[in-house]
C-alpha atoms as a PDB file:
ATOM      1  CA  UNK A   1       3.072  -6.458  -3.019  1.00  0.00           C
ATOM      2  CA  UNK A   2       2.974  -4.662   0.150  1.00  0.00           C
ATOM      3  CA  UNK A   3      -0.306  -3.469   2.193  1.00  0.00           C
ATOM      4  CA  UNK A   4       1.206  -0.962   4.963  1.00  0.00           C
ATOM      5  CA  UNK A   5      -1.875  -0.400   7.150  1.00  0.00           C
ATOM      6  CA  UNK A   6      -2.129   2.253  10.414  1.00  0.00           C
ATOM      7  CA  UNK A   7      -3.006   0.405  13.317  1.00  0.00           C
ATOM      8  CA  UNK A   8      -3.537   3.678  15.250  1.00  0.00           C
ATOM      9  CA  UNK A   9      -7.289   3.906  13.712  1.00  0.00           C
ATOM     10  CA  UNK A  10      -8.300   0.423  15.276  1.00  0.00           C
ATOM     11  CA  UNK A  11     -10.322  -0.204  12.062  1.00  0.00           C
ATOM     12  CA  UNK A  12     -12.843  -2.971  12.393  1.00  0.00           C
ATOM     13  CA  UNK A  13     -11.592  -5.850  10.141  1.00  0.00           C
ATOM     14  CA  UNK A  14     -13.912  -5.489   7.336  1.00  0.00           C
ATOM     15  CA  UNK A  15     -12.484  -1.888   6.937  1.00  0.00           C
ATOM     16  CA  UNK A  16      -9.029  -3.415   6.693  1.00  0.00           C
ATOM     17  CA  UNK A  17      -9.917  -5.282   4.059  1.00  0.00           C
ATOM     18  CA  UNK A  18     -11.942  -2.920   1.849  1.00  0.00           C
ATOM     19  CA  UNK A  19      -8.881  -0.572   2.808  1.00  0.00           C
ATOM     20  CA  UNK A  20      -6.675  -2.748   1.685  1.00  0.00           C
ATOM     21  CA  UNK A  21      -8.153  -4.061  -1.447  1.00  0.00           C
ATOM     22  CA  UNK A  22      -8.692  -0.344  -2.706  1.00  0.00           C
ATOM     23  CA  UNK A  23      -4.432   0.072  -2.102  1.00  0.00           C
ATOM     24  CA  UNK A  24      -3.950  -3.550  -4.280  1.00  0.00           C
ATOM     25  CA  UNK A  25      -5.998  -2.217  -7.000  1.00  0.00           C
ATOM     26  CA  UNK A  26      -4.768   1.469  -6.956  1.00  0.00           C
ATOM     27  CA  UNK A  27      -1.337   0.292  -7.178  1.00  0.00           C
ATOM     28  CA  UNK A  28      -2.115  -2.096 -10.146  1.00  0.00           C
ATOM     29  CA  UNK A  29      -4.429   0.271 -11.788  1.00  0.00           C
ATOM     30  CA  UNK A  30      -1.632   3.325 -11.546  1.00  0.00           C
ATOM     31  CA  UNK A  31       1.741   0.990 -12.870  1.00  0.00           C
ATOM     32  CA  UNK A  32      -1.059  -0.142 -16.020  1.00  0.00           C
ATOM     33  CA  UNK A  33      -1.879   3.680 -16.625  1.00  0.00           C
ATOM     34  CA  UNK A  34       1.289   5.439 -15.734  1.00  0.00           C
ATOM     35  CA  UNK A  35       3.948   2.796 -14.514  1.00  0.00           C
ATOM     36  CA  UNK A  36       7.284   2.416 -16.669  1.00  0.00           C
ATOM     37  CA  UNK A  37       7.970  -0.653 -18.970  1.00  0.00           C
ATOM     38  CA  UNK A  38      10.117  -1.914 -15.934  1.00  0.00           C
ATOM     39  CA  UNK A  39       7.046  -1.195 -13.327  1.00  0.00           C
ATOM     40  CA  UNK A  40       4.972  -3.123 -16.144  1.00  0.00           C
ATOM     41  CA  UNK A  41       6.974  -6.171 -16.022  1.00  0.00           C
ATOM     42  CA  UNK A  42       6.936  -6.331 -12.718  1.00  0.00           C
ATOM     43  CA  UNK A  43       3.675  -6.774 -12.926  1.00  0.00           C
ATOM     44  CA  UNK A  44       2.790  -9.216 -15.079  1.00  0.00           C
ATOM     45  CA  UNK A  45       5.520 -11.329 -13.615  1.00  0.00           C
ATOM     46  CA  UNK A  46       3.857 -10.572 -10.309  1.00  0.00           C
ATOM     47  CA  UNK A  47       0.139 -11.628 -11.309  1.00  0.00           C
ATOM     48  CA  UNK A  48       1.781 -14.659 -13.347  1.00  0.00           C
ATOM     49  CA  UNK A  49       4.332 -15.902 -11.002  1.00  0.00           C
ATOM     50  CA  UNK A  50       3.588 -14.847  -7.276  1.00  0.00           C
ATOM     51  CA  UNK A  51       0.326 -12.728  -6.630  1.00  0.00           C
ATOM     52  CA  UNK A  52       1.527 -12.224  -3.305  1.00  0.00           C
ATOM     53  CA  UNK A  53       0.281  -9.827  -0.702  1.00  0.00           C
ATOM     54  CA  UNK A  54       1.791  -9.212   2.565  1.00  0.00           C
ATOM     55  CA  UNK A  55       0.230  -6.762   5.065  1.00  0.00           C
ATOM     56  CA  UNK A  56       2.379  -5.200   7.225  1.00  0.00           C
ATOM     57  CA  UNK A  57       1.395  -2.009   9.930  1.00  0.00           C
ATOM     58  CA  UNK A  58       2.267   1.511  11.324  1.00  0.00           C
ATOM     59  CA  UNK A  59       1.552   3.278  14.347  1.00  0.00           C
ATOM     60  CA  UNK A  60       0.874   6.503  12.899  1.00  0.00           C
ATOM     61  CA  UNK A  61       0.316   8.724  10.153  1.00  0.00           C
ATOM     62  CA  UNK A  62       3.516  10.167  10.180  1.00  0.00           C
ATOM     63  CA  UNK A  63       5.282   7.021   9.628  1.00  0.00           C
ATOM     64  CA  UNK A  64       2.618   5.926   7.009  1.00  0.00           C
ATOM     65  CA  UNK A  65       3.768   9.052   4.811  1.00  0.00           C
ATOM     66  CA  UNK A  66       7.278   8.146   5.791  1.00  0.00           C
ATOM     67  CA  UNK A  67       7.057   4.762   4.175  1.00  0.00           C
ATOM     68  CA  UNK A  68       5.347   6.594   1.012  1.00  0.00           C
ATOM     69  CA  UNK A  69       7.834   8.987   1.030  1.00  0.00           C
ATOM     70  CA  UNK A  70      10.432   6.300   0.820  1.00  0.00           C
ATOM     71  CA  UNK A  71       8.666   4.450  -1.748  1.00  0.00           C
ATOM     72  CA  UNK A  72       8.660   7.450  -3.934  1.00  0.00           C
ATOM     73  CA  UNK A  73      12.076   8.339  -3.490  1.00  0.00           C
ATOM     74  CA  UNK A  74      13.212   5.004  -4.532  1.00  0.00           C
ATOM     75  CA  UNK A  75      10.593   5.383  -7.634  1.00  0.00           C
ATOM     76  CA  UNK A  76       8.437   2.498  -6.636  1.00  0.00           C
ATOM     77  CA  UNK A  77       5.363   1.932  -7.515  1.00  0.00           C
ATOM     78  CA  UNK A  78       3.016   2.964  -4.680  1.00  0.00           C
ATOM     79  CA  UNK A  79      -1.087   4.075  -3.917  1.00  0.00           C
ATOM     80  CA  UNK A  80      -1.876   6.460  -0.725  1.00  0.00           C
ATOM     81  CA  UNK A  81      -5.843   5.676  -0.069  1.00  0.00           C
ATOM     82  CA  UNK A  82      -8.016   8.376   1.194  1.00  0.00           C
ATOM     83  CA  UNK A  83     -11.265   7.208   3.143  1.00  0.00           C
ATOM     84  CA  UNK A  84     -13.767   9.867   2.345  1.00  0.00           C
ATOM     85  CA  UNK A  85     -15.386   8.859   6.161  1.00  0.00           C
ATOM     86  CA  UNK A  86     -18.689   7.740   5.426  1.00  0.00           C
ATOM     87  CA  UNK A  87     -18.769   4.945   7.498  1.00  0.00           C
ATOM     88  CA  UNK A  88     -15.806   5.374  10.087  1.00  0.00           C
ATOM     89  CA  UNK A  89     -14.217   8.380  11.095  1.00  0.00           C
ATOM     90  CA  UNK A  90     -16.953  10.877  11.780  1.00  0.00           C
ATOM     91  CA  UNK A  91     -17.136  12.056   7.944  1.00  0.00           C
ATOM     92  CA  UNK A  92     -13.221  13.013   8.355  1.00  0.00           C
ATOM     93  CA  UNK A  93     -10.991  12.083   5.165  1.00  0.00           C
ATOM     94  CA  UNK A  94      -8.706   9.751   6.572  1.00  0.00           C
ATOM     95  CA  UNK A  95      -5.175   8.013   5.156  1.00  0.00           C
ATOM     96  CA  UNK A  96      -5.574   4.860   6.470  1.00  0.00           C
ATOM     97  CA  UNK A  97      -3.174   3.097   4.010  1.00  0.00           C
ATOM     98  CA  UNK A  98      -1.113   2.293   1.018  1.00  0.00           C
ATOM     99  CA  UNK A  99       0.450  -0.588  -1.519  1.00  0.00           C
ATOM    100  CA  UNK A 100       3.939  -1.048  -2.751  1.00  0.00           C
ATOM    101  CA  UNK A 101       4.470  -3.266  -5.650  1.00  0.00           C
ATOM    102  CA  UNK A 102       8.358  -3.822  -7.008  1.00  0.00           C
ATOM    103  CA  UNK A 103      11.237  -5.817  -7.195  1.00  0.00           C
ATOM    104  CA  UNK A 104      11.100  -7.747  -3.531  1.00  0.00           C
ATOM    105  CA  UNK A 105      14.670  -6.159  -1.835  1.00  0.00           C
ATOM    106  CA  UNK A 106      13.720  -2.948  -2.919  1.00  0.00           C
ATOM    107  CA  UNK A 107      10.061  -3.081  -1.284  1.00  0.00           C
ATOM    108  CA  UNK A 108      11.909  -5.232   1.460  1.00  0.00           C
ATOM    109  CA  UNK A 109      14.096  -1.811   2.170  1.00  0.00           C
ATOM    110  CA  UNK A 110      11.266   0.214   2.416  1.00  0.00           C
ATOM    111  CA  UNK A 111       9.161  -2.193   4.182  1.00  0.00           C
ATOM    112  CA  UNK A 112      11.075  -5.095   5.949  1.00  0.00           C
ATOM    113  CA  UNK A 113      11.624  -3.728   9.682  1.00  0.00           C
ATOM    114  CA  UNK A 114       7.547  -3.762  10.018  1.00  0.00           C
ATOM    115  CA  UNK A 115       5.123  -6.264  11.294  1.00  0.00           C
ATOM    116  CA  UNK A 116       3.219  -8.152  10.029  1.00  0.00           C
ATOM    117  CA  UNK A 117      -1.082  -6.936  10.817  1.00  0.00           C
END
């Protein structure tokens, strides 16, 4: 799994991490609700095998919807999270990040020129 955070919002690091934990869980939640049998065995070999999470950042927003937009295209699994602003962001619905979860070259060609947060 991948956690592609935007660094532009200088997030304190306790936001990071609830930020990122809501993007782990959204992605696992969506491939057990809606994800093929493929996404599905992924998974499990994922949570029996690996569990790993690497969390990797953006500059912007724009290239935060580029790497979901790539994601997509290449019909990986991936989770978008919305803040709703309550405690950052001046009550403004933010993106602030998203999770990838598939095979590891095809995340790696969406995701392997970033750095890691």
């Amino acid at each position: 799994m991948v956690i592609v955070m935007r660094k532009d919002l200088q997030m304190t690091k306790g936001k990071y991490v609830a930020q990122g934990s809501h993007a782990s869980l959204g992605v696992v939640k969506w491939i057990e609700y809606n994800g093929t049998e493929n996404h599905k065995q992924i998974l499990n070999k994922w949570f029996n095998e690996t569990f790993v999470k690497v969390t990797v950042y953006v500059e912007s927003l724009d290239e935060l919807y580029s790497i979901y937009h790539l994601a997509k295209e290449k019909e990986l699994p991936v989770r978008l999270i919305t803040d709703n602003g309550l405690t950052m962001f001046n009550g403004v619905k933010t993106d602030t990040c998203l999770a990838i979860l598939g095979e590891r070259g095809k995340v790696d060609d969406v995701t392997g020129h970033l750095k890691l947060l």
